[in-house]
Protein backbone atom coordinates (compact mmCIF):
# COMPACT_ATOMS: atom_id res chain seq x y z
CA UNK A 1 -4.28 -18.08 17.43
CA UNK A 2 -2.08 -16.19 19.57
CA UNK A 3 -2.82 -12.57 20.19
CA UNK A 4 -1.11 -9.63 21.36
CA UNK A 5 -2.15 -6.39 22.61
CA UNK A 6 -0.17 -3.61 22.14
CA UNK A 7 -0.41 0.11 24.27
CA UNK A 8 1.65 2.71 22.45
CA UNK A 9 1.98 6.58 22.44
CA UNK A 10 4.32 9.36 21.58
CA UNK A 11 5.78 8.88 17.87
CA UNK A 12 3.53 5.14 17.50
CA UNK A 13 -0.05 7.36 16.26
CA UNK A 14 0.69 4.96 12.78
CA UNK A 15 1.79 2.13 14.48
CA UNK A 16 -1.15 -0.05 13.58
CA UNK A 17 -0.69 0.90 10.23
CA UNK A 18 2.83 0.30 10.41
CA UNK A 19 2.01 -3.43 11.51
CA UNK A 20 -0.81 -4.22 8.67
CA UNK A 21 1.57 -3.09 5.83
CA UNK A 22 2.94 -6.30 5.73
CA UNK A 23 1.09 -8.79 3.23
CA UNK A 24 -1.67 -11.10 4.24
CA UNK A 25 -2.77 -8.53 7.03
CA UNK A 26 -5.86 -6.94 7.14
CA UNK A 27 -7.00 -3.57 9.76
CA UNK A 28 -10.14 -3.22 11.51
CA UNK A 29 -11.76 -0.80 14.27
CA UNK A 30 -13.28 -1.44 17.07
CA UNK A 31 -14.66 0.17 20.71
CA UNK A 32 -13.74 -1.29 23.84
CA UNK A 33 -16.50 -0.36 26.63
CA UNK A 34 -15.41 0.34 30.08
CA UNK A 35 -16.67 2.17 33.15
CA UNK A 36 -14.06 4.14 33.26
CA UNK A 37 -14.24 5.25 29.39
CA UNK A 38 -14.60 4.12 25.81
CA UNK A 39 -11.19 3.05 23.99
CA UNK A 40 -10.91 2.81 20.45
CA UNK A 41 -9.22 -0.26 19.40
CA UNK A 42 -7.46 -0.82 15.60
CA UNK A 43 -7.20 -4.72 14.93
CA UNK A 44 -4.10 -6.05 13.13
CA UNK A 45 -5.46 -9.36 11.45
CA UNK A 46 -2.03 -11.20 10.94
CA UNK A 47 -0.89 -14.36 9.34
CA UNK A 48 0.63 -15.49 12.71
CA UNK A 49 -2.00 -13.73 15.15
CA UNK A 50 -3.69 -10.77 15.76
CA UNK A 51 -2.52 -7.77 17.40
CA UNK A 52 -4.53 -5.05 18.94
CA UNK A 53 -3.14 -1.58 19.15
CA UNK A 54 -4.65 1.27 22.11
CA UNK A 55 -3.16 4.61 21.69
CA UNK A 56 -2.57 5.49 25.29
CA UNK A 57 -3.11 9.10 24.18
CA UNK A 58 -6.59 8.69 22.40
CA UNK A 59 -9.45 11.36 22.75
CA UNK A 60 -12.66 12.09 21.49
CA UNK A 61 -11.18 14.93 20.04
CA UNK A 62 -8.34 16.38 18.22
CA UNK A 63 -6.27 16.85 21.09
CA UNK A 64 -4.13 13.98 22.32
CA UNK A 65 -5.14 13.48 26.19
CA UNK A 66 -1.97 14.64 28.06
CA UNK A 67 0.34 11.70 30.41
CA UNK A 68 -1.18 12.61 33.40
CA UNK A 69 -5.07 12.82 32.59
CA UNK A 70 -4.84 9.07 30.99
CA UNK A 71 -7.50 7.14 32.14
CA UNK A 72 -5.33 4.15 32.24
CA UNK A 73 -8.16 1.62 33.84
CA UNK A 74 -9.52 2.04 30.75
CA UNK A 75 -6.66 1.33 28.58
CA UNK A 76 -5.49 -1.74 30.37
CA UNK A 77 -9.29 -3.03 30.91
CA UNK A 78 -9.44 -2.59 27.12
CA UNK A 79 -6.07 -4.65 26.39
CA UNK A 80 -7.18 -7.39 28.78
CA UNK A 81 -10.58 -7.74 27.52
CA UNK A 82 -8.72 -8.64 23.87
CA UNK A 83 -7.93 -12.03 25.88
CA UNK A 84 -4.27 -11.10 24.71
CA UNK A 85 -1.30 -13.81 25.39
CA UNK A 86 0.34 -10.67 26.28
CA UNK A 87 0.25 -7.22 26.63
CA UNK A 88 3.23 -5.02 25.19
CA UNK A 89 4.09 -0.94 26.52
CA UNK A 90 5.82 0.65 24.16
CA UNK A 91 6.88 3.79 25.87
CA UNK A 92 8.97 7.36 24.67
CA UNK A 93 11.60 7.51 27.32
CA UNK A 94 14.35 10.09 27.95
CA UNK A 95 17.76 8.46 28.67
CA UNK A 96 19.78 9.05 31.09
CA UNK A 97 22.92 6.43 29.60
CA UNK A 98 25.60 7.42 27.18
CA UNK A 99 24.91 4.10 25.70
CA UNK A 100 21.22 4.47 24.52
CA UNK A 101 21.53 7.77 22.68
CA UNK A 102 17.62 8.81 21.24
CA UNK A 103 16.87 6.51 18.54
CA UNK A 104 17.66 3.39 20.25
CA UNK A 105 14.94 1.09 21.73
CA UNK A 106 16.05 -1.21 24.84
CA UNK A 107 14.22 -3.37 27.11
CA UNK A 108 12.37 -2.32 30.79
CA UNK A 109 13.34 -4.60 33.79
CA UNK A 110 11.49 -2.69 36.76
CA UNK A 111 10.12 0.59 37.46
CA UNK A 112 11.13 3.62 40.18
CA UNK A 113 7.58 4.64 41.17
CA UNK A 114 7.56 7.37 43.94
CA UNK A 115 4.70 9.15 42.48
CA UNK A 116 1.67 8.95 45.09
CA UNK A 117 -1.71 8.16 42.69
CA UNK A 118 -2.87 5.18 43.53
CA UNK A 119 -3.56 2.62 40.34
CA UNK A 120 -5.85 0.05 40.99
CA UNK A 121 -8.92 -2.33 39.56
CA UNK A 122 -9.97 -2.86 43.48
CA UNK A 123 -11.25 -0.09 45.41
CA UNK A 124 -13.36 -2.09 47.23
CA UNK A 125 -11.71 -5.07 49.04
CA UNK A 126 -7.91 -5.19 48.83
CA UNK A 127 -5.91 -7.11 46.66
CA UNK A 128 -2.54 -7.08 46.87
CA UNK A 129 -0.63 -8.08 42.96
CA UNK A 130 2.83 -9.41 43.71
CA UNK A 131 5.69 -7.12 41.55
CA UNK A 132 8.29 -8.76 42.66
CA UNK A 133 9.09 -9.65 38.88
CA UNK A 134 7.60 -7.44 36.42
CA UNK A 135 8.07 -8.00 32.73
CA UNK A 136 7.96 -11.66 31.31
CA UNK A 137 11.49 -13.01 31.19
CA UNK A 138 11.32 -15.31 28.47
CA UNK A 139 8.92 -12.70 26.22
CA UNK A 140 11.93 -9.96 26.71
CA UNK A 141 14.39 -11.86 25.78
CA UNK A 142 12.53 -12.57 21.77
CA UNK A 143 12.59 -8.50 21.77
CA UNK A 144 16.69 -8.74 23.20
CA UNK A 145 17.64 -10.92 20.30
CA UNK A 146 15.60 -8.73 17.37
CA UNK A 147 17.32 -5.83 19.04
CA UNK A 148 20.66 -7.27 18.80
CA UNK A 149 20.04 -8.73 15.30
CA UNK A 150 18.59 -5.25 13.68
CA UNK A 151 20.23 -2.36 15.39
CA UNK A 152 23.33 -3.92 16.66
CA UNK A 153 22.63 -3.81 20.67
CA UNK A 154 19.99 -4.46 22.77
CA UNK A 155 19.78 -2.27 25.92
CA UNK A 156 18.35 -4.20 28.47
CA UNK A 157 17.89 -4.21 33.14
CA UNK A 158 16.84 -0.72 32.10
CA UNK A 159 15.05 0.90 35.36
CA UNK A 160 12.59 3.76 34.49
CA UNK A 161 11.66 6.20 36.19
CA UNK A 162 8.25 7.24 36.44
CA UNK A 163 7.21 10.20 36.39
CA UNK A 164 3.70 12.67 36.33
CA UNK A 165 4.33 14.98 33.36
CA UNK A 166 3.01 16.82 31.41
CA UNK A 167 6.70 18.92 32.08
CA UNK A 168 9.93 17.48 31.55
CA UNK A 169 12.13 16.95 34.00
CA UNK A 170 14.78 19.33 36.14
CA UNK A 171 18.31 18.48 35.65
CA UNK A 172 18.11 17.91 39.41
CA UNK A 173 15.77 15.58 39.35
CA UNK A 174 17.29 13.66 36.81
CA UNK A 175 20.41 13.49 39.32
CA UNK A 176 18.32 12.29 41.95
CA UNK A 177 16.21 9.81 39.85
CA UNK A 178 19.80 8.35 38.74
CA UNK A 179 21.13 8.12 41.81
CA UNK A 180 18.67 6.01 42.72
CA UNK A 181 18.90 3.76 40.10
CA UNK A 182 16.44 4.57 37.44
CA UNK A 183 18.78 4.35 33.84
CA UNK A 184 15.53 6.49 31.69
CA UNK A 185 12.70 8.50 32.71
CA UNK A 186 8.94 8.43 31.53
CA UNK A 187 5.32 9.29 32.21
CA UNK A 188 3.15 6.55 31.68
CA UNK A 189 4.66 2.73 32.42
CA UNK A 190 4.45 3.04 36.21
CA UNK A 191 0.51 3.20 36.51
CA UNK A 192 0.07 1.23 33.03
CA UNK A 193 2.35 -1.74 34.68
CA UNK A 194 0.71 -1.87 37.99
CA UNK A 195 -2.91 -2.18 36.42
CA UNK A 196 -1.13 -4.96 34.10
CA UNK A 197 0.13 -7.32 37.16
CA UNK A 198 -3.38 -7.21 38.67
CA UNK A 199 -4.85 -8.69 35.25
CA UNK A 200 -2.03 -11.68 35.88
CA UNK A 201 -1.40 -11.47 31.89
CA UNK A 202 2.35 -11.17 30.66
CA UNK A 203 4.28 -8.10 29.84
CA UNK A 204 6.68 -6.52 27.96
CA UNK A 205 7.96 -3.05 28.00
CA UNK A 206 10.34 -2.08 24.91
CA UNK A 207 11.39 1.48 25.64
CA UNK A 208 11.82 3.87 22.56
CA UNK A 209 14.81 6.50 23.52
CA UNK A 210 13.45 9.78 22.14
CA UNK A 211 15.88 12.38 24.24
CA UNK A 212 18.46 12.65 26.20
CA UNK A 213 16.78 13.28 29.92
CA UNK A 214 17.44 16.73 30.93
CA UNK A 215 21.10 18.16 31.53
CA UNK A 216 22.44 14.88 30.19
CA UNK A 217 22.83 15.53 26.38
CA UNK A 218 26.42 15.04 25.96
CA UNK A 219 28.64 17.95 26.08
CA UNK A 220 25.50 20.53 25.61
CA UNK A 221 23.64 20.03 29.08
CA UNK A 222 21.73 23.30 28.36
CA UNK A 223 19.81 22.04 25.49
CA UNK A 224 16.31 22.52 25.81
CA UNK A 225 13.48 19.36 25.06
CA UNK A 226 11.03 19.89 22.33
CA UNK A 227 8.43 17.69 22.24
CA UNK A 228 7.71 17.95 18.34
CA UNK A 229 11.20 16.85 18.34
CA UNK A 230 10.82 13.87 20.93
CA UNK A 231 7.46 13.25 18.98
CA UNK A 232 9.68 12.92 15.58
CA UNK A 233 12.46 10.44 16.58
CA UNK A 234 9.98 8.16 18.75
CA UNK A 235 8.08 7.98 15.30
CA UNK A 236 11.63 6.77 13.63
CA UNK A 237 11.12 3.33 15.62
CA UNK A 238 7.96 2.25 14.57
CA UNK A 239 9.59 -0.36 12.29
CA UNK A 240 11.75 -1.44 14.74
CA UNK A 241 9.08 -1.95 16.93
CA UNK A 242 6.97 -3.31 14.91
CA UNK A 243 9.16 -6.30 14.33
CA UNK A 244 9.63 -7.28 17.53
CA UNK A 245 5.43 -7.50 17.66
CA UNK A 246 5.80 -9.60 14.16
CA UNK A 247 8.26 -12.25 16.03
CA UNK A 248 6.80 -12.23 18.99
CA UNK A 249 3.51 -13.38 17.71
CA UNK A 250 5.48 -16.51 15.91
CA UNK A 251 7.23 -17.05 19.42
CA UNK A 252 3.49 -17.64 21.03
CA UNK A 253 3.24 -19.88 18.01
């Protein structure tokens, strides 16, 4: 039965829920153990698979942990320990292109990392994961044609920059990031994707636009980011999302 596992964040807190309001699902909890950390688990028992959803952001308490104190070992040791046929990021991004105003979701093709944390599974003997290609081709292109189908485009070579958080970005560096070639900005696919190609498993990044990047709202480049806001629209793509999990699953089929 094919499987998927799924690591989600700002605006997807109900995405499992989301998923197992279809009929014929059922949702279950479970704890995946680590050395690096506990991570809760909610099991979406599907007619065509299952799919098992890690908020990125969990914590033992009522605070969310912030982007840059994620244990992300832990998350992606958690995903890979489902045995999933792949592993799906679904990340809040700000956008730096005209063309994917917040609201839209798009497709990740490779990553600007210049942040200097080391991510790795082996401290102890070196092992070197090839990135040369970074999301699965033929997985990205399912999500391209439910994107084109449901909201009329499908954003995809989409470069993001990474970034540490838990601030927004400077206009400047938003210049700089773009002239280098990054098309959005985040804070958690860079170290999330470079755990995922030492695991070997396939994966997909659909980007959720949730803000314009800083400076680049259109014709108001003073307007400040509010993260309730962010927090708001990212949660207006669950549904979205959520379909592209629903097909891929019959794709592994």
């Amino acid at each position: 039965m094919p499987r998927i596992a799924v690591i989600c964040g700002t605006g997807m807190s109900a995405f499992a829920s989301t998923l197992a309001s279809e009929d014929g699902t059922r949702l279950d909890s479970v704890i995946a153990e680590s050395q690096w950390g506990d991570v809760p688990l909610n099991v979406v028992n599907h007619d065509s698979g299952v799919v098992f959803v890690i908020d990125r952001h969990h914590s033992t308490g009522g605070a969310r942990t912030p982007p840059h104190a994620i244990e992300h070992r832990a998350n992606v040791h958690a995903a890979a320990s489902c045995e999933p046929d792949l592993v799906v990021s679904v990340n809040s991004v700000g956008s730096m292109l005209e063309s994917m105003p917040p609201g839209a979701v798009g497709i990740a093709s490779d990553i600007l990392d210049l942040t200097i944390k080391p991510w790795t599974f082996h401290d102890d003997d070196a092992i070197h994961a090839d990135r040369t290609r970074l999301f699965d081709q033929s997985y990205s292109s399912v999500c391209e044609a439910v994107l084109r189908e449901r909201q009329g485009t499908s954003p995809t070579g989409l470069v993001v920059a990474q970034c540490v958080g838990p601030q927004f970005e400077s206009p400047s560096e938003i210049d700089a990031l773009q002239k280098l070639g990054a098309h959005v900005v985040g804070m958690t696919l860079g170290p999330e994707q470079r755990l995922i190609s030492e695991t070997g498993i396939a994966h997909v990044s659909l980007l959720c636009s949730s803000n314009w990047a800083a400076g680049r709202t259109p014709g108001k480049p003073d307007v400040e980011i509010d993260h309730q806001a962010v927090d708001a629209i990212a949660s207006q793509m669950r549904d979205l999302v959520s379909t592209c999990i629903t097909i891929l699953l019959e794709d592994i089929n």
